[in-house]
N, C-alpha and C. Protein backbone atom coordinates (compact mmCIF):
# COMPACT_ATOMS: atom_id res chain seq x y z
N UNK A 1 0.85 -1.19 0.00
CA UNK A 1 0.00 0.00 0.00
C UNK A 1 0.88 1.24 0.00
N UNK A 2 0.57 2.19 -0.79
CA UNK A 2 1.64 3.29 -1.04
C UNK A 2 0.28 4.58 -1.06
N UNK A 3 0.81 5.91 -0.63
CA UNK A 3 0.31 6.88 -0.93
C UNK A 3 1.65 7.75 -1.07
N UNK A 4 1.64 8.30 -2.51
CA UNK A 4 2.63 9.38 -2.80
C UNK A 4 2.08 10.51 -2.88
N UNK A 5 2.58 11.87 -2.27
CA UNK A 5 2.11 12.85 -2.37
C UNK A 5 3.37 13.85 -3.17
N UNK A 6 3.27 14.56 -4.41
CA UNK A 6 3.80 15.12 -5.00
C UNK A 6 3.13 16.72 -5.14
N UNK A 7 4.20 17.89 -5.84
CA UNK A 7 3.92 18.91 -6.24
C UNK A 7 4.01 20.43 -5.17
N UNK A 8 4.26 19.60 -3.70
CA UNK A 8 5.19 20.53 -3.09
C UNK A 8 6.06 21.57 -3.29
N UNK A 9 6.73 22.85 -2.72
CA UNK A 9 7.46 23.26 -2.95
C UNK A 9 7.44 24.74 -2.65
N UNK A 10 8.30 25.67 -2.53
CA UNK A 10 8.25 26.95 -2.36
C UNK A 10 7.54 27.87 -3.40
N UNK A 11 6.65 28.93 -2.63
CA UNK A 11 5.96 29.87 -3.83
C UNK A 11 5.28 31.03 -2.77
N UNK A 12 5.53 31.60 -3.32
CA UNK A 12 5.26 33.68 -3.22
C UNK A 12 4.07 33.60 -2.34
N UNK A 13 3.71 34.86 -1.68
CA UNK A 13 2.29 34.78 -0.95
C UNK A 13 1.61 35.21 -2.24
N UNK A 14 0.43 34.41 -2.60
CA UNK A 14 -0.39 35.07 -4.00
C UNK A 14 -0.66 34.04 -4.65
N UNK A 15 0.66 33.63 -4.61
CA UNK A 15 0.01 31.94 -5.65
C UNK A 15 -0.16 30.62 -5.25
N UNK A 16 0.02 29.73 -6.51
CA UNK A 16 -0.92 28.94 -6.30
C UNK A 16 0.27 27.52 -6.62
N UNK A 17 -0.47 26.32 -6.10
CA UNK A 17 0.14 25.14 -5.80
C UNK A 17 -0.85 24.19 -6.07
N UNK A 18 -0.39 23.18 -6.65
CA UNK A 18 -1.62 21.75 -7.19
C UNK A 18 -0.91 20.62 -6.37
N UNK A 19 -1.17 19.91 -5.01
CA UNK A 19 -0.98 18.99 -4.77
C UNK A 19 -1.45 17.73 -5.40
N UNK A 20 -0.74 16.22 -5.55
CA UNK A 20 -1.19 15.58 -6.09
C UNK A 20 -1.10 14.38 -5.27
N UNK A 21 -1.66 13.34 -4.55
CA UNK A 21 -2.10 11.94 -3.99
C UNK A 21 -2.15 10.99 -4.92
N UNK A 22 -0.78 10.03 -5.48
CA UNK A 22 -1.28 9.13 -5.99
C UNK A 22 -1.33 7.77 -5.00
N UNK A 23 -2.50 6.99 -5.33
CA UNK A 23 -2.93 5.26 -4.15
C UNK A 23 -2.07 4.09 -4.91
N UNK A 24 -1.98 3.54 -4.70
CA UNK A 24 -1.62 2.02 -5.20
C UNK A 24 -1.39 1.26 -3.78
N UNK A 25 -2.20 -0.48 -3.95
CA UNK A 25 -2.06 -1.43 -3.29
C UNK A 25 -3.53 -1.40 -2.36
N UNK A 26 -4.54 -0.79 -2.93
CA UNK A 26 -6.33 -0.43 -2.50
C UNK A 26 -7.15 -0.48 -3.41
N UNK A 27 -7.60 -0.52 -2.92
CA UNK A 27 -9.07 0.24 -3.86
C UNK A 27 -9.49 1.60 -3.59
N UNK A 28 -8.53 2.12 -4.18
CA UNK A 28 -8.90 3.53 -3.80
C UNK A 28 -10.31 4.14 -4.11
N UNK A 29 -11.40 3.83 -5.14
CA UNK A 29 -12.55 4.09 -5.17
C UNK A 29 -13.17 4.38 -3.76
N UNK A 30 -13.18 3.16 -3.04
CA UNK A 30 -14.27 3.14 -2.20
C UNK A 30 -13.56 3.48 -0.85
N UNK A 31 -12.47 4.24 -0.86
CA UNK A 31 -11.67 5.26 0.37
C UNK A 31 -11.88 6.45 0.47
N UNK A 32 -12.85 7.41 1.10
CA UNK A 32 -13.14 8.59 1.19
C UNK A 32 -11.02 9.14 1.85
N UNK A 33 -10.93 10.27 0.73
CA UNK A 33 -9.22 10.62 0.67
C UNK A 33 -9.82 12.57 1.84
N UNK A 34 -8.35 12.80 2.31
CA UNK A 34 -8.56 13.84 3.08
C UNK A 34 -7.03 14.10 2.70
N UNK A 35 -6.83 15.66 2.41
CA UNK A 35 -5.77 16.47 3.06
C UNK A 35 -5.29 17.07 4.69
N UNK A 36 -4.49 16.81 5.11
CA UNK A 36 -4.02 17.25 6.55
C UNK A 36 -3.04 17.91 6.23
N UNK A 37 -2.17 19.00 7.49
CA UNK A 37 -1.10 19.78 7.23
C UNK A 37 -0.57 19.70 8.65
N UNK A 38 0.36 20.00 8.79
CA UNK A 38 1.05 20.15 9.80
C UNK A 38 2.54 21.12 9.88
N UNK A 39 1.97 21.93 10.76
CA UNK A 39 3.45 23.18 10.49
C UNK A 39 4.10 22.30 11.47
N UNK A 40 5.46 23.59 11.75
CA UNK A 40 6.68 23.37 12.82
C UNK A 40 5.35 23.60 13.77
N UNK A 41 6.09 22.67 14.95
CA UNK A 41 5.53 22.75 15.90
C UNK A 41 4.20 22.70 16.76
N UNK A 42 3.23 22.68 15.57
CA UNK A 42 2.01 22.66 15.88
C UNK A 42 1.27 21.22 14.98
N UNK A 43 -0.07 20.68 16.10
CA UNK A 43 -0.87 19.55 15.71
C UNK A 43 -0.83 19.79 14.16
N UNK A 44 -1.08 18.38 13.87
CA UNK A 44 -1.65 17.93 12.55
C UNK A 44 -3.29 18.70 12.20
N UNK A 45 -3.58 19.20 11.38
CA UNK A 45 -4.79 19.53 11.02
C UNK A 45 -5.39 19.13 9.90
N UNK A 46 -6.78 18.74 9.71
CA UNK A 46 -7.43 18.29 8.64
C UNK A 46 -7.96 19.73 7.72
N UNK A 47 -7.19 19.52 6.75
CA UNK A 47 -7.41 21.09 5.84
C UNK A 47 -8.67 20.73 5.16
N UNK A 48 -8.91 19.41 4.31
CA UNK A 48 -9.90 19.26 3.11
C UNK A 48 -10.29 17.55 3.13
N UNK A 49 -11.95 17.31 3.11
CA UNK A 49 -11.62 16.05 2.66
C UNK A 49 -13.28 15.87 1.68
N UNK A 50 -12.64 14.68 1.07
CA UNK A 50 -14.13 14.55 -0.14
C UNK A 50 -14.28 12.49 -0.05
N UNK A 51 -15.51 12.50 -0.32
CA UNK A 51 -15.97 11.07 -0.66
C UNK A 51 -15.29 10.46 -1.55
N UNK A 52 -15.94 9.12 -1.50
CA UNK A 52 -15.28 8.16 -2.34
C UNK A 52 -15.81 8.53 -4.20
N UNK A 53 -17.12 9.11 -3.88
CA UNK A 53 -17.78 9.39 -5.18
C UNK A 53 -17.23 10.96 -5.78
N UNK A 54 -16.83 11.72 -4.65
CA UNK A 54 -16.47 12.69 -4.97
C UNK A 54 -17.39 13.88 -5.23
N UNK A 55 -18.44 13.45 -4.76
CA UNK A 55 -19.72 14.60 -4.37
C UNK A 55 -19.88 15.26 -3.31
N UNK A 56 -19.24 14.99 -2.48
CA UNK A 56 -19.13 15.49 -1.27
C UNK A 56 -18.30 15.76 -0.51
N UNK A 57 -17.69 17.56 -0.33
CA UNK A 57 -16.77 17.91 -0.14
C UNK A 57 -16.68 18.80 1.26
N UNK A 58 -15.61 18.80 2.03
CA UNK A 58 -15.41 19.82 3.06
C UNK A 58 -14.13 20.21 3.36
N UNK A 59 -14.07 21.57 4.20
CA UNK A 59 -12.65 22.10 4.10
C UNK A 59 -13.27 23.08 5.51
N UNK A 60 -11.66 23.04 6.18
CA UNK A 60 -11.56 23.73 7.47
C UNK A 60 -11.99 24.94 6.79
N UNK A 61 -12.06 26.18 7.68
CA UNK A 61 -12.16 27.38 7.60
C UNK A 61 -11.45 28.03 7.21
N UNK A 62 -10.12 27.66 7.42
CA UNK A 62 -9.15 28.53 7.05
C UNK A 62 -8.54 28.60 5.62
N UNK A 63 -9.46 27.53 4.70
CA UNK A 63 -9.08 27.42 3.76
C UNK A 63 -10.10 27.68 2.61
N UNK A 64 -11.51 27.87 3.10
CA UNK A 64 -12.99 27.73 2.29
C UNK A 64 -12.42 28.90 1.13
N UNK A 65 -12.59 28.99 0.42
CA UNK A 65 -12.88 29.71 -0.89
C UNK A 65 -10.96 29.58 -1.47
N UNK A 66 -10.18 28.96 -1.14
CA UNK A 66 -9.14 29.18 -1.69
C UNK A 66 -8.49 27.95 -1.93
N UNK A 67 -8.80 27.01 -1.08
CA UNK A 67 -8.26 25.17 -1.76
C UNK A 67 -9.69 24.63 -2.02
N UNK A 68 -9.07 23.56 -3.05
CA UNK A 68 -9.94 23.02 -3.73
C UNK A 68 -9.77 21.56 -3.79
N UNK A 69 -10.29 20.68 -3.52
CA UNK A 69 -10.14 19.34 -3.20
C UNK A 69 -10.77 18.66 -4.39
N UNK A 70 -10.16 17.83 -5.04
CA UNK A 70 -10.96 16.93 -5.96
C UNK A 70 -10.26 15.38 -6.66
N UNK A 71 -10.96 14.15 -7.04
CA UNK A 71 -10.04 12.97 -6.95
C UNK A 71 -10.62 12.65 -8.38
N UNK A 72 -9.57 11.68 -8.76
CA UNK A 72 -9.59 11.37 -10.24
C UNK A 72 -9.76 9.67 -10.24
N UNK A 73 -11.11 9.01 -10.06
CA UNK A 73 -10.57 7.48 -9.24
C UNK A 73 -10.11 6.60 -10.54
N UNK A 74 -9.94 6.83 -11.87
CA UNK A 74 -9.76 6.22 -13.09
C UNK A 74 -7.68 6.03 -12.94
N UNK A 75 -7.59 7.48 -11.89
CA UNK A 75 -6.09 7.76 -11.87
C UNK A 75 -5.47 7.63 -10.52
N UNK A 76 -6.65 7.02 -9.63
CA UNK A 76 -6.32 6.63 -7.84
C UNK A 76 -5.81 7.62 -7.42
N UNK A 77 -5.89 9.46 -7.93
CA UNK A 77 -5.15 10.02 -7.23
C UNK A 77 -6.14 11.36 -6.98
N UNK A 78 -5.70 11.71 -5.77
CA UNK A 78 -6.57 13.15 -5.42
C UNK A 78 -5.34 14.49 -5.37
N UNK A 79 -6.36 15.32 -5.49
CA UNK A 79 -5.71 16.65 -5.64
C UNK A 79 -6.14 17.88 -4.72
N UNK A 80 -4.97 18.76 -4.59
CA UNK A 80 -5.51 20.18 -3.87
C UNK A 80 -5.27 20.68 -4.13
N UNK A 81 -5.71 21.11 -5.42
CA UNK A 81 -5.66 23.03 -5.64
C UNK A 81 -5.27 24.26 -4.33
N UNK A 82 -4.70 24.64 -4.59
CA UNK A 82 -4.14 25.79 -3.35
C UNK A 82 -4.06 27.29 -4.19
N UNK A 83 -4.62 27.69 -3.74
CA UNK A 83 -5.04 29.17 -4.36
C UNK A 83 -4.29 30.12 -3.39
N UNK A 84 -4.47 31.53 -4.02
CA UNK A 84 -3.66 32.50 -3.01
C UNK A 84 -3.18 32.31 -1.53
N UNK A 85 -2.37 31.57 -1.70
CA UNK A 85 -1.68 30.93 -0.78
C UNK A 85 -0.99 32.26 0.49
N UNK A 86 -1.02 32.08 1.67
CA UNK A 86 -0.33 32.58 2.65
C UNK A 86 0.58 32.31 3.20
N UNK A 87 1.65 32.79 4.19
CA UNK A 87 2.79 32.29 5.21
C UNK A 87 2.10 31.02 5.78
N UNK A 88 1.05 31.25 6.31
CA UNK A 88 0.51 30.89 7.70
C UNK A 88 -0.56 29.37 7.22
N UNK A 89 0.12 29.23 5.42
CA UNK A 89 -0.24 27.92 4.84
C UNK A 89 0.94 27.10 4.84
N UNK A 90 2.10 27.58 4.87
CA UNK A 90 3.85 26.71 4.96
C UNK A 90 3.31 25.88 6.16
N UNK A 91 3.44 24.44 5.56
CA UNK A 91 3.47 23.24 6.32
C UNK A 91 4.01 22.20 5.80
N UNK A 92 3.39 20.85 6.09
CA UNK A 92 3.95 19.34 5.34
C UNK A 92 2.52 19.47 5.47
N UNK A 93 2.27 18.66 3.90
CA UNK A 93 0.95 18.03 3.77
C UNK A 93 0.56 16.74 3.41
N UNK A 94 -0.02 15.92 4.11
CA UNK A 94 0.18 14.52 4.25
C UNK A 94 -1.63 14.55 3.45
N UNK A 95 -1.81 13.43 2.66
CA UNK A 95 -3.04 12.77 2.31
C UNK A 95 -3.08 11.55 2.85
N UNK A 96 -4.91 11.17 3.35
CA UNK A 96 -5.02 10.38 3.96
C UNK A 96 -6.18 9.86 3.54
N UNK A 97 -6.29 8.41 3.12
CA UNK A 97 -7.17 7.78 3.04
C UNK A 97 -7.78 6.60 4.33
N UNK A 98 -9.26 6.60 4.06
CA UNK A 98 -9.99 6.15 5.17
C UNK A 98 -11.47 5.32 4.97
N UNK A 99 -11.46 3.97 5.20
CA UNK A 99 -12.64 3.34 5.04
C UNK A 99 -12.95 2.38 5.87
N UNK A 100 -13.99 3.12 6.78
CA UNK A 100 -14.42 2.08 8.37
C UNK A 100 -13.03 2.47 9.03
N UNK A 101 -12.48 1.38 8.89
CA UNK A 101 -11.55 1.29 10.48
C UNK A 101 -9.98 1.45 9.68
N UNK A 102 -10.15 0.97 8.14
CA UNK A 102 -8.57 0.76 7.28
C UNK A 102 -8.49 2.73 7.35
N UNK A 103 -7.17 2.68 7.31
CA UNK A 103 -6.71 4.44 6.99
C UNK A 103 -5.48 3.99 6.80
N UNK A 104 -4.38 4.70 5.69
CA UNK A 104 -3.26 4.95 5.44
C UNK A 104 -3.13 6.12 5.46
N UNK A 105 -1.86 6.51 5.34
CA UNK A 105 -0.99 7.91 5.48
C UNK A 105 0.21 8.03 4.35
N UNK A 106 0.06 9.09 3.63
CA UNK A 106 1.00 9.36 2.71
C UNK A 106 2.71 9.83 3.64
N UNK A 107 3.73 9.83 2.88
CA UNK A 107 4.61 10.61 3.78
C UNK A 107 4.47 12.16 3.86
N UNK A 108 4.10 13.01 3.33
CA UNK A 108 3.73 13.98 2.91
C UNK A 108 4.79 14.95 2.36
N UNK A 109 4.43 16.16 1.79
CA UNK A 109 4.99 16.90 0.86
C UNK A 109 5.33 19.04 1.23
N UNK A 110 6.08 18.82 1.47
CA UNK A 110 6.62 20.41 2.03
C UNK A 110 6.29 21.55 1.66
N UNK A 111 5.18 22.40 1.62
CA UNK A 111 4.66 23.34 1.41
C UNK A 111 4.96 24.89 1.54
N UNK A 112 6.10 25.53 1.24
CA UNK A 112 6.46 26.74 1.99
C UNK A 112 5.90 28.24 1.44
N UNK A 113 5.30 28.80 1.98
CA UNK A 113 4.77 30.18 1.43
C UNK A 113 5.56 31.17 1.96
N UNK A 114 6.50 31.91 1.61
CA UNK A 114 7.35 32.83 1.87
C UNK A 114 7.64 33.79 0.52
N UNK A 115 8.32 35.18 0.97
CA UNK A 115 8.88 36.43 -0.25
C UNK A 115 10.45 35.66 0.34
């Protein structure tokens, strides 16, 4: 079972970042997938997560109108759009899939928003 998370990386306050979740060794269909983040020093947080069908979506507060969560199940992989990105978005972002009681964890991917 593998979750890779790609597309990390440093970028300006303003723009924008496409995370990418690819699954292998599941069935990723029928795993409702979630984004989490985690800065220095502080808890893990659940930023975004969507169904297995992909109709049904939610996102913390701190992120509503600017990430965008969406999964491709033909391509086992989900995505997060990251829109005008802030400092106070620089974290690691781990994807996580979850069905009943099974959950995996990606290693996750380094996010830095800085000038």
């Amino acid at each position: 079972v593998q979750l890779v998370e790609s597309g990390g990386g440093l970028v300006q306050p303003g723009g924008s970042l496409r995370l990418s979740c690819t699954a292998s060794g599941f069935t990723f269909s029928i795993y409702d997938m979630r984004w989490y983040r985690q800065a220095q020093g502080k808890e893990r947080e659940l930023v975004a997560a969507i169904n297995s069908g992909g109709g049904s979506r939610n996102y913390a507060d701190s992120v509503k109108g600017r990430f965008t969560i969406s999964r491709d199940n033909a391509k086992n992989t989900v995505y997060l759009q990251m829109n005008s990105l802030k400092p106070e978005d620089t974290a690691v972002y781990f994807c996580h899939a979850v069905w009943g009681s099974n959950f995996y964890w990606g290693q996750g991917t380094q996010v830095t928003v800085s000038s």
